[in-house]
Each structure stands twice: as structure tokens, then as C-alpha cells.
Protein backbone atom coordinates (compact mmCIF):
# COMPACT_ATOMS: atom_id res chain seq x y z
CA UNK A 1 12.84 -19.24 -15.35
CA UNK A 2 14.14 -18.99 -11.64
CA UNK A 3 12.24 -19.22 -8.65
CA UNK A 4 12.28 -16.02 -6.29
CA UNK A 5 15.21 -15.71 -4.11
CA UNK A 6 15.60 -14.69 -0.74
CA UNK A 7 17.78 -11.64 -1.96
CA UNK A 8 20.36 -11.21 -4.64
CA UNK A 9 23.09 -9.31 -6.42
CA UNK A 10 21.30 -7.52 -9.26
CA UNK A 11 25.09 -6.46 -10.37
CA UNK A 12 26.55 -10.03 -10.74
CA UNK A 13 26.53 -11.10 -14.71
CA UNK A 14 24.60 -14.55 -13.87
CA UNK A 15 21.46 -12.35 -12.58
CA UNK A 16 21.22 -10.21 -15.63
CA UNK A 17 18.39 -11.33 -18.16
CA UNK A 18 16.81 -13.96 -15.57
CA UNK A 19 13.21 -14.16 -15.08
CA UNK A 20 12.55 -15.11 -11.86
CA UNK A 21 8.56 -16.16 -10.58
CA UNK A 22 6.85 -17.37 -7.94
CA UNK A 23 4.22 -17.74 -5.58
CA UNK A 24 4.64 -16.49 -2.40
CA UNK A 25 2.32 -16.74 0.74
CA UNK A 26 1.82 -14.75 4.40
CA UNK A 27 5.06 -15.92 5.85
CA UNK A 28 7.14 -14.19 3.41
CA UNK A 29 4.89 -11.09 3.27
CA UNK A 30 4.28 -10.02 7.24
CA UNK A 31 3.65 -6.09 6.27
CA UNK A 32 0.37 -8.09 4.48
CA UNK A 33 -0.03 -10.33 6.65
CA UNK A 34 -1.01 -8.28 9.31
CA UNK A 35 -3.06 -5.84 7.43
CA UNK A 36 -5.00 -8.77 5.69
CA UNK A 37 -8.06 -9.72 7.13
CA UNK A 38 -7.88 -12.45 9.75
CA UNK A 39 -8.82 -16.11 8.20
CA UNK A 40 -8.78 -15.21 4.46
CA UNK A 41 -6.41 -16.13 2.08
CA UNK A 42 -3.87 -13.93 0.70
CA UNK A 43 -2.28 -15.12 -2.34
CA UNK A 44 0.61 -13.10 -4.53
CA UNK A 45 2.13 -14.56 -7.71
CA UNK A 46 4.81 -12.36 -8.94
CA UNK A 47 7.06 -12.54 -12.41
CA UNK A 48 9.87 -10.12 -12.56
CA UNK A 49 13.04 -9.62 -14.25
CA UNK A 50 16.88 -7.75 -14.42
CA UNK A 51 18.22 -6.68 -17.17
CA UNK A 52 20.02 -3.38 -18.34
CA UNK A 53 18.32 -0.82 -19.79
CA UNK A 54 18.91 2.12 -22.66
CA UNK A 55 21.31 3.98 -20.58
CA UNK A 56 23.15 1.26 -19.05
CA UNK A 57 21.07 1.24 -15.94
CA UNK A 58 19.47 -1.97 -14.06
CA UNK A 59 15.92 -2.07 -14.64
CA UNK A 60 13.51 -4.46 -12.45
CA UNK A 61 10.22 -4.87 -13.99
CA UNK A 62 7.87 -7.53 -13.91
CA UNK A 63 3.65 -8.43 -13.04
CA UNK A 64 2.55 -8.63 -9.27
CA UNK A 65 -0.59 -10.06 -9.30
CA UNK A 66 -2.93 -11.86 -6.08
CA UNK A 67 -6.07 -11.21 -4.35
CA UNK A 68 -5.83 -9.76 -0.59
CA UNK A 69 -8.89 -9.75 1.69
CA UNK A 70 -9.86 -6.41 3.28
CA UNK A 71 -12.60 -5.08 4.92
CA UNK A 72 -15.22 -3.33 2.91
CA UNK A 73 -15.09 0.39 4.91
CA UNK A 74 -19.20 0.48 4.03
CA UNK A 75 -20.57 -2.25 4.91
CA UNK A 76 -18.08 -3.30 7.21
CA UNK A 77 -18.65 -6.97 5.35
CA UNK A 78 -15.25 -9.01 3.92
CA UNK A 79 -14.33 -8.01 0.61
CA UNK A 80 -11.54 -9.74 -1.85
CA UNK A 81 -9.33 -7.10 -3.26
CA UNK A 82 -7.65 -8.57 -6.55
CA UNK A 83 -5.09 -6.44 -8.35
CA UNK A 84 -2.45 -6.88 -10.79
CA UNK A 85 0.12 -4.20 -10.56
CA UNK A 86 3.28 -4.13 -13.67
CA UNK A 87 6.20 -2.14 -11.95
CA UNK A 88 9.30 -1.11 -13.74
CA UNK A 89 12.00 0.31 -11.72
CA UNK A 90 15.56 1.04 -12.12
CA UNK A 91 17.77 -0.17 -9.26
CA UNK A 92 19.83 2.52 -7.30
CA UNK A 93 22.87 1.06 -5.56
CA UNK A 94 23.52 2.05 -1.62
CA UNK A 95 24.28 5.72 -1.46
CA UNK A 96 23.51 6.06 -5.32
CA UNK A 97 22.68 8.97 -6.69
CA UNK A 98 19.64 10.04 -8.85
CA UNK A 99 21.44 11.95 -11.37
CA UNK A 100 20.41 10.89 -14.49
CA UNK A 101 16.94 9.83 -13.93
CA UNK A 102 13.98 10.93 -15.90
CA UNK A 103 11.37 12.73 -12.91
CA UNK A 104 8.37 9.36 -13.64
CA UNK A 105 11.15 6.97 -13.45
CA UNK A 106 10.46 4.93 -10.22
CA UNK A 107 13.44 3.49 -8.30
CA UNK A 108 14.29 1.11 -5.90
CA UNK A 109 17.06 1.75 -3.30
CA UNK A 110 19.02 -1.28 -2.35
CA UNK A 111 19.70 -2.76 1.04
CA UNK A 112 23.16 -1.06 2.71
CA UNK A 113 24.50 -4.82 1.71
CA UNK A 114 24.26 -4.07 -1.98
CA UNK A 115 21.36 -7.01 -2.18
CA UNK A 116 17.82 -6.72 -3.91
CA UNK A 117 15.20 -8.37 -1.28
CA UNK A 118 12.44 -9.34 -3.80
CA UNK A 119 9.85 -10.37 -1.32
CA UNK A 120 10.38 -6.86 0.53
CA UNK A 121 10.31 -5.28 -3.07
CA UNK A 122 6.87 -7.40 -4.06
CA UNK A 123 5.36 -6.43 -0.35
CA UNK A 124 6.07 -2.46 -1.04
CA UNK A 125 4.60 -2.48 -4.46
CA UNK A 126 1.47 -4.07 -2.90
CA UNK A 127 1.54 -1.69 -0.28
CA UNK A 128 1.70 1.17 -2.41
CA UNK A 129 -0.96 0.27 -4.38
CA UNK A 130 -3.56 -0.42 -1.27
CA UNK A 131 -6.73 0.66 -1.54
CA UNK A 132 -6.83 4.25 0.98
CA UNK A 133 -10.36 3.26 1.65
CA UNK A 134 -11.59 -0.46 0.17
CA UNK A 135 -15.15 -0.68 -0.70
CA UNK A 136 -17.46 -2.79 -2.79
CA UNK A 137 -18.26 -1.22 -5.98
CA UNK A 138 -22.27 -1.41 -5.35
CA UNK A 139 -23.09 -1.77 -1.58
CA UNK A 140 -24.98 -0.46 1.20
CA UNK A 141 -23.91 1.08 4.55
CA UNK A 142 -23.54 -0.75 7.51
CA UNK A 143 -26.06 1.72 9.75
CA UNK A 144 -27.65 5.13 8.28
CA UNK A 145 -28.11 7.61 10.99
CA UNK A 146 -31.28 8.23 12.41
CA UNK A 147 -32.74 11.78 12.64
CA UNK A 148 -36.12 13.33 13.41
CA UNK A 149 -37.68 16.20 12.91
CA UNK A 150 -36.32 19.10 15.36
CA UNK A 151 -34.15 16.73 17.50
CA UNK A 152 -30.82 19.05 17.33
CA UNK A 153 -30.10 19.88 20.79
CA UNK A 154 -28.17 23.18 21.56
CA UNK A 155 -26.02 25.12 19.35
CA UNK A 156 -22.16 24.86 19.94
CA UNK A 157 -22.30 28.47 18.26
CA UNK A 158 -25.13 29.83 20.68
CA UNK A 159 -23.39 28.42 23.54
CA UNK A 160 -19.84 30.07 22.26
CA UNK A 161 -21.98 33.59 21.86
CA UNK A 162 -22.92 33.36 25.49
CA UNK A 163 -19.29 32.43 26.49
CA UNK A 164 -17.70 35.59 24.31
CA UNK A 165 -20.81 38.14 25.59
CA UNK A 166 -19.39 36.61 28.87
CA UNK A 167 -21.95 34.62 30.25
CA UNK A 168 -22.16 31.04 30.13
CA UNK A 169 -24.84 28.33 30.58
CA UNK A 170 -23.14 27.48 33.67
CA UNK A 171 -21.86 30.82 35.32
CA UNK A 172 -23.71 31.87 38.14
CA UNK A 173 -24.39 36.00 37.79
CA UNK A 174 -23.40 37.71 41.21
């Protein structure tokens, strides 16, 4: 087993069948970094590996796993978001083609340079799988609103009826 490169050929013979794994932290993931909250720890361990697949294409597949802190969009409290994602992927070289793909394969496009960047690769995957909203499973809101009984103010559709009849609240009639 081989720790996680910076980049590397996924078409040279010595990076075939190699598992490579690894922890990596906020200085190799930026994207994360700056969308993690502030103060917390955000830790990835990732396991991946080449190899050739069925029909002769290069497959990267492997476990992403860490816990990223987030906000909780309810309660507006800190909240750890742990997730453990299991890509598989087949590699597409620079201008490749799709042609031959199945439509749920999922594919990664390499760099113009030919190179797999797995830390970039790892930090997409994450991203991908973000949470749209992140939210405790059983909280409460931060604030509920506060409404009493007949407190509405005017109607934006009374005040639009006056405006088409052509008056308004504040035209002045000659």
C-alpha cells in the first residue's frame, strides 16, 4: 500500500493494481477548508485504487471516509457531518471521448497534463456529496416566528387592486 501522491500517471504500468491511502488534512483540501466551519476539525481518510477494468478501461475506485463540521441550517448550532462515500470511476484521458460508456458509469476527466490529482479527485467527491441543507436529525429551530391574532397589516393584493382600478394609496385625486 502507497501513500497518496500529489498527482500521477494512471497509464504508466507501475500505477496499475496499487492501492494507495491516506489521511489527508485542510491544507490539501482548500475547496473544504473554506466551507468547513471555522475551528473544527476536518478529517478525510481515503483508500483508492487503479486497475483496468472488463473492457480494458482504467477504473479508480476506492472508500472516502471523514467527518466535516457544518452548520446545522435549524438551529444554527455546530453539527459534525460524518460520511463515507465508495466511488468507482473510470478515468477519461484529456480530450477523451465517452464512447463506450454505460449512461451510470461515473468518470473522471484528467488534468490537460495527462495526470490524476487525487487530492482534487477526493475534494470533488466530498463536494458532491455535501449535504444541500445540513441539519440535525432531531432538533429545534433557532427562533419560531411570532404572530398574533389579526396583526397582518395591508394586503399587497388590495393595494395592487387600487393601483390597476387606478388609484393608489398615495395618489392625490385632482
Amino acid at each position: 500500500m502507497s501513500r497518496i501522491p500529489v498527482s500521477l500517471d494512471p497509464w504508466q504500468p507501475r500505477a496499475r493494481h496499487l492501492e494507495f491511502e491516506g489521511d489527508l488534512g485542510p491544507d490539501d483540501l482548500p475547496r473544504l477548508r473554506a466551507d468547513a466551519l471555522p475551528g473544527h476539525p476536518l478529517r478525510v481518510r481515503a483508500k483508492f485504487l487503479l486497475e483496468r477494468g472488463s473492457l480494458d478501461e482504467m477504473r479508480l475506485s476506492g472508500v472516502i471516509s471523514g467527518e466535516l463540521w457544518q452548520t446545522c441550517q435549524r438551529c444554527l448550532q455546530p453539527m459534525a457531518w460524518e460520511f463515507r462515500l465508495e466511488p468507482d470511476a473510470v478515468l477519461l484521458p484529456p480530450e477523451g471521448t465517452r464512447a463506450g460508456l454505460s449512461e451510470g458509469d461515473d468518470f473522471v476527466e484528467l488534468e490537460a497534463d495527462g495526470l490524476l490529482r487525487p487530492a482534487a479527485w477526493i475534494e470533488e467527491e466530498i463536494l458532491l456529496a455535501w449535504p444541500l441543507v445540513p441539519r440535525h436529525a432531531d432538533c429545534e429551530p433557532a427562533a419560531r416566528p411570532e404572530f398574533t391574532e389579526g396583526e397582518r397589516g395591508d394586503n399587497p393584493f388590495a393595494v395592487l387592486e387600487q393601483l390597476k382600478k387606478g388609484g393608489g394609496p398615495d395618489r392625490d385625486d385632482p
